[in-house]
N, C-alpha and C. Protein backbone atom coordinates (compact mmCIF):
# COMPACT_ATOMS: atom_id res chain seq x y z
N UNK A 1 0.82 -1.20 0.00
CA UNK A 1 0.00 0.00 0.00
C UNK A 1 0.86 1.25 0.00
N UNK A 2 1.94 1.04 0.75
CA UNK A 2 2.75 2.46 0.66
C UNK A 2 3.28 2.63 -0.52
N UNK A 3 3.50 1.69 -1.46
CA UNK A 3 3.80 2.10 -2.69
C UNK A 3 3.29 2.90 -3.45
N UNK A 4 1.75 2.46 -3.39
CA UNK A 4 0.43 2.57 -4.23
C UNK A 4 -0.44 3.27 -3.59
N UNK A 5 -0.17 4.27 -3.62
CA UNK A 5 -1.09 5.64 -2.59
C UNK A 5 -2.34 5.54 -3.16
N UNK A 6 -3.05 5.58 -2.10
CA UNK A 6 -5.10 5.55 -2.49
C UNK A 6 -5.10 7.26 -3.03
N UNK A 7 -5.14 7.99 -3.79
CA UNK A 7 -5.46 9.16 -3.93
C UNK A 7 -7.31 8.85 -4.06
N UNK A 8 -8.10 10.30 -3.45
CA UNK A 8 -9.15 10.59 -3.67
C UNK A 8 -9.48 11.59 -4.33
N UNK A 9 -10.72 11.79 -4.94
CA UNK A 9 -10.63 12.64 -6.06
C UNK A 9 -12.35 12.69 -6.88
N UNK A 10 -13.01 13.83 -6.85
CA UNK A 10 -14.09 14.20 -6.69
C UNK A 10 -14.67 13.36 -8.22
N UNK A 11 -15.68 12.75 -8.17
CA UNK A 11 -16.76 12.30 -9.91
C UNK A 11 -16.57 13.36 -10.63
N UNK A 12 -16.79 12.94 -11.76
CA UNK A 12 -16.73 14.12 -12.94
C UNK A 12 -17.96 13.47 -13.56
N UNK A 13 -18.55 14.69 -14.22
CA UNK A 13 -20.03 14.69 -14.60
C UNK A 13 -20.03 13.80 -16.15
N UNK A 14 -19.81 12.13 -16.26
CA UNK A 14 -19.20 11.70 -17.21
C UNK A 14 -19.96 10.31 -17.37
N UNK A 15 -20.70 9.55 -17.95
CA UNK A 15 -21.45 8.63 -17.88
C UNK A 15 -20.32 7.16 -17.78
N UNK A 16 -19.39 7.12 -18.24
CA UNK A 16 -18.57 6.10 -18.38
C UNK A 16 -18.11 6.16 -16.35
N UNK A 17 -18.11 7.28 -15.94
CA UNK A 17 -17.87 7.38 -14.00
C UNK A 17 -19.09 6.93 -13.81
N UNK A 18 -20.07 7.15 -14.26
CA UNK A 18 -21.28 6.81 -13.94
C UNK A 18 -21.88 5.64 -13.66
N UNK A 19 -21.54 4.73 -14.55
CA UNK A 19 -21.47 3.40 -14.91
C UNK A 19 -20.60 3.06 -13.47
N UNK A 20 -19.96 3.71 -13.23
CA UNK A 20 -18.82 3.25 -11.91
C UNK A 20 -19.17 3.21 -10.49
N UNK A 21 -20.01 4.04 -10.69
CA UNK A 21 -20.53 4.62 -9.68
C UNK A 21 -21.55 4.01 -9.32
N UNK A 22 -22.58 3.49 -10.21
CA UNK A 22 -23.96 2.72 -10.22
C UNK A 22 -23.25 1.51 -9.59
N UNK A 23 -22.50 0.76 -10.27
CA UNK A 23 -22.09 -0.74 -10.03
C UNK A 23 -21.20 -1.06 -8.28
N UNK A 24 -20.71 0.63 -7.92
CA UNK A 24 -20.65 0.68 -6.35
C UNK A 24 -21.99 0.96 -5.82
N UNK A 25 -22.95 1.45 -6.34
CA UNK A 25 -23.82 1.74 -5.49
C UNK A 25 -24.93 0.40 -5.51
N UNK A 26 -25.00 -0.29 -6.13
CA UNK A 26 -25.53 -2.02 -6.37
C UNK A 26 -25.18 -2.40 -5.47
N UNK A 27 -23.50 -2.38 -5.09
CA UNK A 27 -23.19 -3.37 -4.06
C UNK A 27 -23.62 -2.53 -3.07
N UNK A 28 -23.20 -1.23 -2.53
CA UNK A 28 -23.46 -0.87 -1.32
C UNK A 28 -24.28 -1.25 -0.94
N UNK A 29 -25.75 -1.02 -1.58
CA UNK A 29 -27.51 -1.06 -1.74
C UNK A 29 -27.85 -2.69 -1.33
N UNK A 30 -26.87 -3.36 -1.70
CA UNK A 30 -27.32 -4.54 -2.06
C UNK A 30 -28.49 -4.98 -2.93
N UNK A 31 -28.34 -4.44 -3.79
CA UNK A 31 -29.52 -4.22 -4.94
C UNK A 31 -30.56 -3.53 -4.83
N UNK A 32 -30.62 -2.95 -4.13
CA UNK A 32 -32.06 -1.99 -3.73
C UNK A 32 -32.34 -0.74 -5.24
N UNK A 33 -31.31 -0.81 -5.90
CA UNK A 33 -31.61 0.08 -6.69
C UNK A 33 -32.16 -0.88 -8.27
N UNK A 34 -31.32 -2.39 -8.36
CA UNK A 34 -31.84 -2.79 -9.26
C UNK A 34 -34.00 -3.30 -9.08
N UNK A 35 -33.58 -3.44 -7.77
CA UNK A 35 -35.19 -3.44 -7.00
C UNK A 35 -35.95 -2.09 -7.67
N UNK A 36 -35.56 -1.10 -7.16
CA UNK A 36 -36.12 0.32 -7.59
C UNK A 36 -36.33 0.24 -8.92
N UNK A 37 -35.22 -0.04 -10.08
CA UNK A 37 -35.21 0.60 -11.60
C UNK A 37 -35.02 -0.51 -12.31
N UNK A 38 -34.99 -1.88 -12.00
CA UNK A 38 -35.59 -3.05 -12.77
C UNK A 38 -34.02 -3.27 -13.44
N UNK A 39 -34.09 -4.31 -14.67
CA UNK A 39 -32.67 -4.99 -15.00
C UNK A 39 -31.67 -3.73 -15.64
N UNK A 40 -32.31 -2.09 -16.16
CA UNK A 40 -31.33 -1.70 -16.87
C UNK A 40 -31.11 -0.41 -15.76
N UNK A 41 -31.20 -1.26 -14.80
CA UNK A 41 -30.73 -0.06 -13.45
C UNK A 41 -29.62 1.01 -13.72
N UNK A 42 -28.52 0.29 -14.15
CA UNK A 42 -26.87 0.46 -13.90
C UNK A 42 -27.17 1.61 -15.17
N UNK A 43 -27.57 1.59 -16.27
CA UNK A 43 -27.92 2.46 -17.01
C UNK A 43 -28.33 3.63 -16.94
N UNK A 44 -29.27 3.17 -16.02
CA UNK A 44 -30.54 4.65 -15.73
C UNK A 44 -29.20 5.46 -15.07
N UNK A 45 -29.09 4.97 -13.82
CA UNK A 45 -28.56 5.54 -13.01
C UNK A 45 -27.30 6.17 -13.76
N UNK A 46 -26.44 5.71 -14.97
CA UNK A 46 -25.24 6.51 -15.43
C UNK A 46 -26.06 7.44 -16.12
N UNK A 47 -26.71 7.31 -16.68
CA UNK A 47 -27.53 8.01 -17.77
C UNK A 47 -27.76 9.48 -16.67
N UNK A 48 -28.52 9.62 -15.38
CA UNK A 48 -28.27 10.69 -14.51
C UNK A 48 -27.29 11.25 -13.95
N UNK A 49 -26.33 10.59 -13.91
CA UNK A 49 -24.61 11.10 -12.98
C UNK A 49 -24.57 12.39 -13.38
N UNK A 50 -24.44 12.35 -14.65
CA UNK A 50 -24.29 13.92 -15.00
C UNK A 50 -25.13 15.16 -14.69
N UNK A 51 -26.34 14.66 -14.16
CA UNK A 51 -26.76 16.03 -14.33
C UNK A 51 -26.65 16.34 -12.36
N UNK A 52 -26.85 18.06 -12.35
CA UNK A 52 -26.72 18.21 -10.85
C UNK A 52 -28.04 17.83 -10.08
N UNK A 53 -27.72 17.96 -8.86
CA UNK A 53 -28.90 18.55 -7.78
C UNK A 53 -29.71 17.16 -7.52
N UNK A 54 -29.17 16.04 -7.74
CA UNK A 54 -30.18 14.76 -7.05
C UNK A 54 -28.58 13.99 -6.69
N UNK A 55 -29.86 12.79 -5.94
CA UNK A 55 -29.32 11.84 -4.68
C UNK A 55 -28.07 11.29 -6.03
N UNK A 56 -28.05 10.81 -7.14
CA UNK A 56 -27.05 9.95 -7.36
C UNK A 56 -26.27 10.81 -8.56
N UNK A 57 -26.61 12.26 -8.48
CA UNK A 57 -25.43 12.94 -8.83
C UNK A 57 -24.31 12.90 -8.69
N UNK A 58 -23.40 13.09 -9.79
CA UNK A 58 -21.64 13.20 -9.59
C UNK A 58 -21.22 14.09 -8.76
N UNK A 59 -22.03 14.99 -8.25
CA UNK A 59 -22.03 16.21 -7.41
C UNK A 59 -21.15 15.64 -5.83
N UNK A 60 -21.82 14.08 -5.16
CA UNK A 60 -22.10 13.81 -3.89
C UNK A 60 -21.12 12.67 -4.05
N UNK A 61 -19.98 12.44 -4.98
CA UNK A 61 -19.66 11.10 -5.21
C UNK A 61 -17.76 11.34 -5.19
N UNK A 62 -17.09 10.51 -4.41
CA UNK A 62 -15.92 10.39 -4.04
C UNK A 62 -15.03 9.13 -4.77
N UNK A 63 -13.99 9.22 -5.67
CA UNK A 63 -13.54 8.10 -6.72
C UNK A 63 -12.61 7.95 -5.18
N UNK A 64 -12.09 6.60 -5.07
CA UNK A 64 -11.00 6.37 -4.45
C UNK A 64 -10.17 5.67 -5.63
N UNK A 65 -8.59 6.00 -6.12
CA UNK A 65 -8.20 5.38 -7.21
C UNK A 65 -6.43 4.89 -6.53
N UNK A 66 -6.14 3.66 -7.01
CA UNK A 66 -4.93 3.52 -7.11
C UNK A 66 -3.94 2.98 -8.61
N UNK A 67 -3.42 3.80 -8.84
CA UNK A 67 -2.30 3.58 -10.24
C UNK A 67 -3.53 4.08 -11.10
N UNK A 68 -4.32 4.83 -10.96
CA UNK A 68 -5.19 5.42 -11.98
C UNK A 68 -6.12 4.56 -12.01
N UNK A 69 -6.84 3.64 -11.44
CA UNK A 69 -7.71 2.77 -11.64
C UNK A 69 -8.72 2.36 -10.43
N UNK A 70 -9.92 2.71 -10.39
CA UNK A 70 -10.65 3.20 -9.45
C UNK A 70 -11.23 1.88 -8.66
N UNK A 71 -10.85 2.27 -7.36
CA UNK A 71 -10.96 1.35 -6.25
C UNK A 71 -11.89 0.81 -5.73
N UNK A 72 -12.72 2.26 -5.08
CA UNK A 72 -13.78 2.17 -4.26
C UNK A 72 -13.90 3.92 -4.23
N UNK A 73 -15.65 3.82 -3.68
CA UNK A 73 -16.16 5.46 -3.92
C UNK A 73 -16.95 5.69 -2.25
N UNK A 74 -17.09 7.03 -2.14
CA UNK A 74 -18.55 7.36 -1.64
C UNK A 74 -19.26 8.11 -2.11
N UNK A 75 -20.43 8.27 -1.94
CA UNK A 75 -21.50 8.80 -2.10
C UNK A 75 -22.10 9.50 -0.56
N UNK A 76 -22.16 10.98 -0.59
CA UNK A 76 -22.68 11.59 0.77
C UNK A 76 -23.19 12.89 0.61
N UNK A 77 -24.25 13.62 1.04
CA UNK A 77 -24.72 14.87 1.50
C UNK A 77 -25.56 15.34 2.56
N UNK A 78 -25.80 16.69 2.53
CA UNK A 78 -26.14 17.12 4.09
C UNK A 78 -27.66 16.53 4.09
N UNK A 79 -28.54 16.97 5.06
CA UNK A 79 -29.98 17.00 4.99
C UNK A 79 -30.49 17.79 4.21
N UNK A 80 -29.72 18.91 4.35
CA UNK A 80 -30.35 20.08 3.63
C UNK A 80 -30.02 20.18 2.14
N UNK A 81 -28.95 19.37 1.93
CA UNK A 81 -29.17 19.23 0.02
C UNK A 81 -30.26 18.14 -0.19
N UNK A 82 -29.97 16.90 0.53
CA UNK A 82 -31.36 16.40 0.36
C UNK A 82 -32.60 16.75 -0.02
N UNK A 83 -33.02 17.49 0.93
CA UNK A 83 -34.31 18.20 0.57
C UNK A 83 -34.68 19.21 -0.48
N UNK A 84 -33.75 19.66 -1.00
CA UNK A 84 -33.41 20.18 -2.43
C UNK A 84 -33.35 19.31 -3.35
N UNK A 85 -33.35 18.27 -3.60
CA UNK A 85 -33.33 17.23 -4.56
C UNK A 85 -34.00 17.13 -5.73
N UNK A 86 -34.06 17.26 -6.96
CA UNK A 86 -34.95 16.94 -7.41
C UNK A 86 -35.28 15.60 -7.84
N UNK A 87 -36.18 14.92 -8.62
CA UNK A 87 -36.75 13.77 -8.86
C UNK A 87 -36.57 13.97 -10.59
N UNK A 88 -36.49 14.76 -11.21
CA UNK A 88 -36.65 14.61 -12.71
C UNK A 88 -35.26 13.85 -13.09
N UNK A 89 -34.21 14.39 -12.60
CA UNK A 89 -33.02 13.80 -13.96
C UNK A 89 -33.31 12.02 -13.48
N UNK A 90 -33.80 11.52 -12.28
CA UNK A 90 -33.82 9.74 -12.69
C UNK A 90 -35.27 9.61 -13.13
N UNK A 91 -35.68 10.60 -13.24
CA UNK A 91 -37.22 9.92 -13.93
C UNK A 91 -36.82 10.37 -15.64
N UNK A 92 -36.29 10.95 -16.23
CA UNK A 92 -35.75 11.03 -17.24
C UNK A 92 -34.97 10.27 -18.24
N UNK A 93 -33.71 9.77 -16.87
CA UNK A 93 -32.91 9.20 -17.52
C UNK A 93 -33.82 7.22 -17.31
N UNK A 94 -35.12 7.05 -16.77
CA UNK A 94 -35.81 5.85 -16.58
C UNK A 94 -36.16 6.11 -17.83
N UNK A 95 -36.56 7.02 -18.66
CA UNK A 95 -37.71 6.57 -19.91
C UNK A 95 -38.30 5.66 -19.73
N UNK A 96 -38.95 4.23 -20.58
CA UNK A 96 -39.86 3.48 -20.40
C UNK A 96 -39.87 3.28 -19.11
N UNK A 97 -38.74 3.35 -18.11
CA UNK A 97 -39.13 2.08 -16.93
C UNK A 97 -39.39 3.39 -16.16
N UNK A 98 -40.26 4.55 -16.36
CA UNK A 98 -40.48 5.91 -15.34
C UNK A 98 -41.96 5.14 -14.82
N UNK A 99 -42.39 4.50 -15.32
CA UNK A 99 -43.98 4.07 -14.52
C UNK A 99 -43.47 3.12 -13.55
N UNK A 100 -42.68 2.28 -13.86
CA UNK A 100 -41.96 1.28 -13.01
C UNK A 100 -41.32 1.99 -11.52
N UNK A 101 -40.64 3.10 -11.84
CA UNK A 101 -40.03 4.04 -11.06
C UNK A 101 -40.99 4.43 -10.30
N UNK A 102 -41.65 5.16 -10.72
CA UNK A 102 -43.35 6.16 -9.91
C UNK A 102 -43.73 5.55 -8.96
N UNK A 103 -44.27 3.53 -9.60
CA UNK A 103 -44.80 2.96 -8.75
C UNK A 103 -43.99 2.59 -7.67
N UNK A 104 -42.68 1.97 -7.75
CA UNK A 104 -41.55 1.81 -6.89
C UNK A 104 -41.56 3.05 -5.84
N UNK A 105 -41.65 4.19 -6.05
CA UNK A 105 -41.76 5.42 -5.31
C UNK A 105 -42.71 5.31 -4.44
N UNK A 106 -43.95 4.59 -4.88
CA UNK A 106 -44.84 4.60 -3.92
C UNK A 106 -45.31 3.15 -3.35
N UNK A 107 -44.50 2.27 -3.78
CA UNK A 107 -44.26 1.38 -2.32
C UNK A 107 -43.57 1.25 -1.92
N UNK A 108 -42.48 1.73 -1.79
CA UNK A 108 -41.24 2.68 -0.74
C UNK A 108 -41.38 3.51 -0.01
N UNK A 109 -42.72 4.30 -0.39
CA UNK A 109 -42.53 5.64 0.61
C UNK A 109 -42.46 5.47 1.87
N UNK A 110 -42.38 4.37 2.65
CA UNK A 110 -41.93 4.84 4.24
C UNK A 110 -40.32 4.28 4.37
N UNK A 111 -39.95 4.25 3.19
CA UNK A 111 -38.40 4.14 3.38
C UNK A 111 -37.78 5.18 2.79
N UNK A 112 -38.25 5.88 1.75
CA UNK A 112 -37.67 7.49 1.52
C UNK A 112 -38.23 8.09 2.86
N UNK A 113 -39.65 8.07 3.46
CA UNK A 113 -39.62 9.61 4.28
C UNK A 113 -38.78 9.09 5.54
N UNK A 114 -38.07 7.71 6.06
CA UNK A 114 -37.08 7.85 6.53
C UNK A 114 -36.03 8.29 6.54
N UNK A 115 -36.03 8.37 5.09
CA UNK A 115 -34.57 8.90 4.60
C UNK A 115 -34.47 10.51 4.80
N UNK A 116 -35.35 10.83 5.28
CA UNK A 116 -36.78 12.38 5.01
C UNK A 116 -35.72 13.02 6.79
N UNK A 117 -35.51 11.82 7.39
CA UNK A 117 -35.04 12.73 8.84
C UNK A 117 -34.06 12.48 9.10
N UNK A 118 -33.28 12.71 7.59
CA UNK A 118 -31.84 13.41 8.48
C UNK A 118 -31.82 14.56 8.75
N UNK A 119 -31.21 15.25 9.90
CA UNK A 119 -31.39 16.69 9.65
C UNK A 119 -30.34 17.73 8.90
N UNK A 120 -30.65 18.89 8.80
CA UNK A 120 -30.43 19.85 7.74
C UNK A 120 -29.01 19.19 8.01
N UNK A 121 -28.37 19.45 8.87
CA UNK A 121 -27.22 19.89 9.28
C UNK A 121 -25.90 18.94 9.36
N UNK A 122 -27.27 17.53 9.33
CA UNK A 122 -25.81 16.18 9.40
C UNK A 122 -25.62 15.63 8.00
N UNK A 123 -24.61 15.12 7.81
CA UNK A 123 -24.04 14.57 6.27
C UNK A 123 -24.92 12.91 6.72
N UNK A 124 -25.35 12.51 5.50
CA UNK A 124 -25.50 10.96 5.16
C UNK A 124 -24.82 10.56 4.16
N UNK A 125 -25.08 9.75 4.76
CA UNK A 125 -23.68 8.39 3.60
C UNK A 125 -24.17 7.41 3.26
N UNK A 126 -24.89 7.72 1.41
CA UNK A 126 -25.79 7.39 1.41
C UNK A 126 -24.92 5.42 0.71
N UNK A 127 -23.77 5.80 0.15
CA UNK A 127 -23.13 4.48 -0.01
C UNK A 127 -21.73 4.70 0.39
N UNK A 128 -21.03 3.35 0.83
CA UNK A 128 -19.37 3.25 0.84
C UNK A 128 -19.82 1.89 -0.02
N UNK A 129 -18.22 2.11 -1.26
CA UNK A 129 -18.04 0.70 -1.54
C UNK A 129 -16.38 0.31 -2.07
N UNK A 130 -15.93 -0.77 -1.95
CA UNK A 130 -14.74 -1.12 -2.18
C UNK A 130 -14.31 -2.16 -3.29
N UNK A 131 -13.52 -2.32 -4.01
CA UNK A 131 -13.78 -3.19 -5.17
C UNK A 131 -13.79 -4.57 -4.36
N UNK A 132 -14.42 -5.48 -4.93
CA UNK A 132 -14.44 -6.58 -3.73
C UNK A 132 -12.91 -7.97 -3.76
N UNK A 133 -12.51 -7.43 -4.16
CA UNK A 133 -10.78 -8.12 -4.76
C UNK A 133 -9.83 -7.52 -3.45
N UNK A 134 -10.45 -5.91 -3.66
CA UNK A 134 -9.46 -5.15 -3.03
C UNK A 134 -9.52 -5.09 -1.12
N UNK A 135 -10.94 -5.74 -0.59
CA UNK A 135 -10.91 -5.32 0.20
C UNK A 135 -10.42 -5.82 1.51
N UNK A 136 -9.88 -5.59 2.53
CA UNK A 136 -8.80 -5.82 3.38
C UNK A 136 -8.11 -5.27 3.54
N UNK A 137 -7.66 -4.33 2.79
CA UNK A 137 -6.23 -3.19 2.30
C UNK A 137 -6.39 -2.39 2.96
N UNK A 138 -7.56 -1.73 3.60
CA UNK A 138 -7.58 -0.24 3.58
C UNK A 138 -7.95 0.90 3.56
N UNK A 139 -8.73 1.11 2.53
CA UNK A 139 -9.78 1.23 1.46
C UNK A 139 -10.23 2.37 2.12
N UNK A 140 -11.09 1.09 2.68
CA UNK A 140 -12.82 1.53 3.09
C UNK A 140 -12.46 2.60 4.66
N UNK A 141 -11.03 2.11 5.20
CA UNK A 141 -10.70 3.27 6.23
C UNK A 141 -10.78 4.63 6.05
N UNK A 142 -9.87 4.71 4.69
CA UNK A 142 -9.52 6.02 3.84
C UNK A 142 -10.30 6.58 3.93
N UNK A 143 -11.81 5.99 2.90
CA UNK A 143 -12.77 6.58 2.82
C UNK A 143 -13.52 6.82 3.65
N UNK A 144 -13.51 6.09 5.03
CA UNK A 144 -14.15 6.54 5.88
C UNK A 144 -14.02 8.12 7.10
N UNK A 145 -12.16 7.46 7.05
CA UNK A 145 -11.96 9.26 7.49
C UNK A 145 -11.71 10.54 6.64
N UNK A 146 -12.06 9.97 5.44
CA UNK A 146 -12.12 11.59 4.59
C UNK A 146 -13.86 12.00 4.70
N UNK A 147 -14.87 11.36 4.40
CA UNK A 147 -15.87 11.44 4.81
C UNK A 147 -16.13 12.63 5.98
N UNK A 148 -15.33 11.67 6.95
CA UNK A 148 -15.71 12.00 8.73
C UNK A 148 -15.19 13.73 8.72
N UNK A 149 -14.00 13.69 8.05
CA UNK A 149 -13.00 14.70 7.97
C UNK A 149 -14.20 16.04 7.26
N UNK A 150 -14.58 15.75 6.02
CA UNK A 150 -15.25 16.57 5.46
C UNK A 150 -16.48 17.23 6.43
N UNK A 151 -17.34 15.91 6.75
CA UNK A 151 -18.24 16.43 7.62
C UNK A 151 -18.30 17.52 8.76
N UNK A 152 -17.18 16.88 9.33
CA UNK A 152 -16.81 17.61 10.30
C UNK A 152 -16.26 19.23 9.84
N UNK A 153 -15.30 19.10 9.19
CA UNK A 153 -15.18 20.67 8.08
C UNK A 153 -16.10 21.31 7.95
N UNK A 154 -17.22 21.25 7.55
CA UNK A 154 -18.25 21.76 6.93
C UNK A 154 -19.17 22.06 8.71
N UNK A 155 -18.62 21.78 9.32
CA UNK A 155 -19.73 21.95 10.87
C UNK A 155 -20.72 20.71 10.90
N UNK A 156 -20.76 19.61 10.40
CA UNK A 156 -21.83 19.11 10.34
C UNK A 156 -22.52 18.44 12.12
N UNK A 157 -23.23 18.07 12.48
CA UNK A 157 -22.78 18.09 13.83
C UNK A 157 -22.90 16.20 13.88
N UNK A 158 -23.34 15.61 12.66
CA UNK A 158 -23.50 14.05 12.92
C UNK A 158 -23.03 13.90 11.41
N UNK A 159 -22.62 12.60 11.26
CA UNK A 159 -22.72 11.85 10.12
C UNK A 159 -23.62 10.38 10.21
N UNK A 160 -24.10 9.83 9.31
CA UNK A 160 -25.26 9.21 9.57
C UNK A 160 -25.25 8.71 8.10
N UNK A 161 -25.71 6.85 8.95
CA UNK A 161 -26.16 6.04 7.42
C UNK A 161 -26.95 5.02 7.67
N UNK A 162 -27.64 4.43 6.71
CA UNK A 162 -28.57 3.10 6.99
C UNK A 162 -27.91 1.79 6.80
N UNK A 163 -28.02 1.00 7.47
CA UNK A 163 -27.37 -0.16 7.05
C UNK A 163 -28.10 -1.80 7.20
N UNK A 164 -28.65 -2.13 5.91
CA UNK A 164 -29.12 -3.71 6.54
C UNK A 164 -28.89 -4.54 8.11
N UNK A 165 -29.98 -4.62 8.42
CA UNK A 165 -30.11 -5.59 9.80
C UNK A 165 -29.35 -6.98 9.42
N UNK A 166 -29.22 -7.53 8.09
CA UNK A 166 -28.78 -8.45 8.12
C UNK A 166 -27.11 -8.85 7.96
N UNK A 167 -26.66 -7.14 7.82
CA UNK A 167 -25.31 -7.29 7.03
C UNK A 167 -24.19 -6.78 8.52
N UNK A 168 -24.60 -7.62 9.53
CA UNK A 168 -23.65 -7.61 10.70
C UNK A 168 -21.98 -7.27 10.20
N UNK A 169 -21.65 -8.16 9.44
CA UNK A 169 -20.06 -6.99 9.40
C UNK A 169 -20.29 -5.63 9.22
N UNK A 170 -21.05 -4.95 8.37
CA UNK A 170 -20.65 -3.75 8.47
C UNK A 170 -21.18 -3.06 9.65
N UNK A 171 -22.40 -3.71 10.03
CA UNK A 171 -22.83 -2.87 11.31
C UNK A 171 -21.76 -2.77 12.76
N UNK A 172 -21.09 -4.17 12.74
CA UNK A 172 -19.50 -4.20 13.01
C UNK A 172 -18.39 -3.48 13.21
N UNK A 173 -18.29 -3.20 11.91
CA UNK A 173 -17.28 -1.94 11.24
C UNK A 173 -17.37 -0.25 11.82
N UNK A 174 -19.04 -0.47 11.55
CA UNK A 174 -19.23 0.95 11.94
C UNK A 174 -19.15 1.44 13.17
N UNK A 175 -19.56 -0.29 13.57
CA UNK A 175 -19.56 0.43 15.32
C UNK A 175 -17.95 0.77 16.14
N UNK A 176 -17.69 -0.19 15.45
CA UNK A 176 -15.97 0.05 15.81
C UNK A 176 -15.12 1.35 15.40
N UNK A 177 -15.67 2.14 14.44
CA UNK A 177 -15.57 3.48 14.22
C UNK A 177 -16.17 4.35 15.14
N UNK A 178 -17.31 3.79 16.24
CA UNK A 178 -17.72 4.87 16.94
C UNK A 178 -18.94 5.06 16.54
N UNK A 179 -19.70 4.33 15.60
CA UNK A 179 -20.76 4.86 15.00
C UNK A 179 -22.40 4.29 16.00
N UNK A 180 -23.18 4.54 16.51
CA UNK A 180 -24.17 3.78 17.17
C UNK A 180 -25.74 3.85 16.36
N UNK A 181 -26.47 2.74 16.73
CA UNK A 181 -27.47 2.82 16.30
C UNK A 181 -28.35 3.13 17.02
N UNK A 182 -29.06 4.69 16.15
CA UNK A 182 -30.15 5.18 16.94
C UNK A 182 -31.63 4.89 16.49
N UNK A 183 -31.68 3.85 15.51
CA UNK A 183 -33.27 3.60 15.22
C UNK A 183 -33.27 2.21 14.50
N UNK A 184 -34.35 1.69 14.33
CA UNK A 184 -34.48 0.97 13.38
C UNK A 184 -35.86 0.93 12.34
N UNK A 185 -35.93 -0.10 11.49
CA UNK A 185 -36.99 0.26 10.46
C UNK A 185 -37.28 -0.74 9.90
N UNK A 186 -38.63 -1.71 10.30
CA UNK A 186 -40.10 -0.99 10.73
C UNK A 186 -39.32 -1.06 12.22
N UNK A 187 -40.16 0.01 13.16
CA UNK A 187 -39.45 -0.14 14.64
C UNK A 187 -40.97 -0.80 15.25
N UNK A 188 -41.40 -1.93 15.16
CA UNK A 188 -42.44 -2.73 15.59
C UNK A 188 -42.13 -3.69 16.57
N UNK A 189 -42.23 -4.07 17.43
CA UNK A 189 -41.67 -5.50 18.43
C UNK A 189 -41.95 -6.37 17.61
N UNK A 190 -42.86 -6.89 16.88
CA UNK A 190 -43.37 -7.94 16.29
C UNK A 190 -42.44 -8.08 14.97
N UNK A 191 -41.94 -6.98 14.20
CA UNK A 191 -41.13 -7.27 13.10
C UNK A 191 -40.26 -7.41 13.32
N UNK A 192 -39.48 -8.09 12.12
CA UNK A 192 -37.83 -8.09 12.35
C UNK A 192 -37.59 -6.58 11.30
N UNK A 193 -35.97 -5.60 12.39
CA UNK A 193 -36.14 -4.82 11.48
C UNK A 193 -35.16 -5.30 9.87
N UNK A 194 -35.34 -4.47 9.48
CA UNK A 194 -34.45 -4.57 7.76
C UNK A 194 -33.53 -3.62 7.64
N UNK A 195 -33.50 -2.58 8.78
CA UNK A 195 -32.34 -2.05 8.20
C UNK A 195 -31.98 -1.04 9.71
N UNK A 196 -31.16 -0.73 10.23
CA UNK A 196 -30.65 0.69 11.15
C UNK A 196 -30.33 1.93 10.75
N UNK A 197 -30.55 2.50 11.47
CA UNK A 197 -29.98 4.32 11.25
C UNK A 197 -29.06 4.23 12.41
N UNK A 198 -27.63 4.48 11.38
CA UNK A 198 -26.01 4.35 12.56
C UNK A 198 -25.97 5.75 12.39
N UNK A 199 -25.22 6.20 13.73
CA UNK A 199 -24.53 7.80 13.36
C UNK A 199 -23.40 7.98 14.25
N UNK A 200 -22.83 8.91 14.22
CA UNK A 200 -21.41 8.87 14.67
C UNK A 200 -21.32 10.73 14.86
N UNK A 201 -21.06 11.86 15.90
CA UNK A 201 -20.89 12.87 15.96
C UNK A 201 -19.60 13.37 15.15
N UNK A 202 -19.71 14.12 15.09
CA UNK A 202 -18.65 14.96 14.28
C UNK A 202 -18.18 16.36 15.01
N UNK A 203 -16.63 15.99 15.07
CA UNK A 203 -15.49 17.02 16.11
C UNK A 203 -15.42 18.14 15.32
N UNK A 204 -15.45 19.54 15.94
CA UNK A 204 -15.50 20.81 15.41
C UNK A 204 -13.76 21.00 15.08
């Protein structure tokens, strides 16, 4: 690794990053997006990278690269860009599959208006991902304290992410970073949940 420095280095508004970016955000998601936008997901989603002002803009997206060849990314913003978001560039770049999308929108909605309370002020993270060859190295540290680093820069006063109930390593990971879980979702006694809201404060 000391040879081969992880440099980081902001998306560029470029569909071929895009494509890069989708296929980290699959894994992060664990498919939740091919769930959302059906088999030509990875498409839709490059097909939007480029444009600004939504969730899977190049705007919110972090290349991690070594020897020029891209590693692992994140994806993160405040509450308050959130809520600025718009919905057109992935209903755009869906063409046919935008009814598919709509309806997906609305049997999700109590998992977006979760997504609805982060507040203004804390960063979410909405993916980390690592090439899966690569990981053990490092990586996902890097990216985790440039993240933390930024957040914290910016004043944020939390950083905050969701993470499958079922995917115990990372809930693992995070916690060992400091990160705790303050909710879950459905929060029912009777259900099992599907996923946590981890967060972790952020040093001025």
């Amino acid at each position: 690794m000391a040879h081969n420095p992880i440099l980081l280095r902001s998306a560029r508004p470029d569909e071929n990053e895009g494509l890069c970016f989708a296929r980290y955000m699959d894994q992060a998601a664990e498919g939740f997006f091919r769930f959302l936008l059906g088999r030509r997901a990875e498409a839709i989603m490059a097909s939007a990278f480029p444009e600004p002002q939504h969730s899977l803009s190049y705007q919110y997206v972090t290349f991690a690269e070594r020897r020029g060849e891209l590693v692992g990314m994140t994806s993160a913003y405040t509450g308050a860009q959130l809520r600025g978001f718009s919905e057109s560039p992935l209903a755009r770049a869906a063409g046919n599959s935008r009814l598919r999308l709509k309806c997906m929108r609305v049997l999700l909605a109590p998992v977006f208006r979760i997504l609805n309370t982060v507040a203004d002020e804390d960063v979410y993270l909405q993916g980390i991902a690592v090439e899966p060859g690569l990981r053990g190295q490092g990586i996902g540290s890097i990216l985790m304290d440039d993240i933390e680093q930024r957040a914290s820069a910016i004043g944020s006063k939390s950083l905050c992410l969701d993470v499958a109930a079922k995917n115990t390593g990372a809930r693992h990971l995070y916690a060992s970073r400091g990160m705790i879980e303050l909710s879950k979702w459905p929060d029912a006694a009777f259900l099992r949940p599907l996923f946590f809201r981890m967060a972790k404060g952020c040093q001025g």
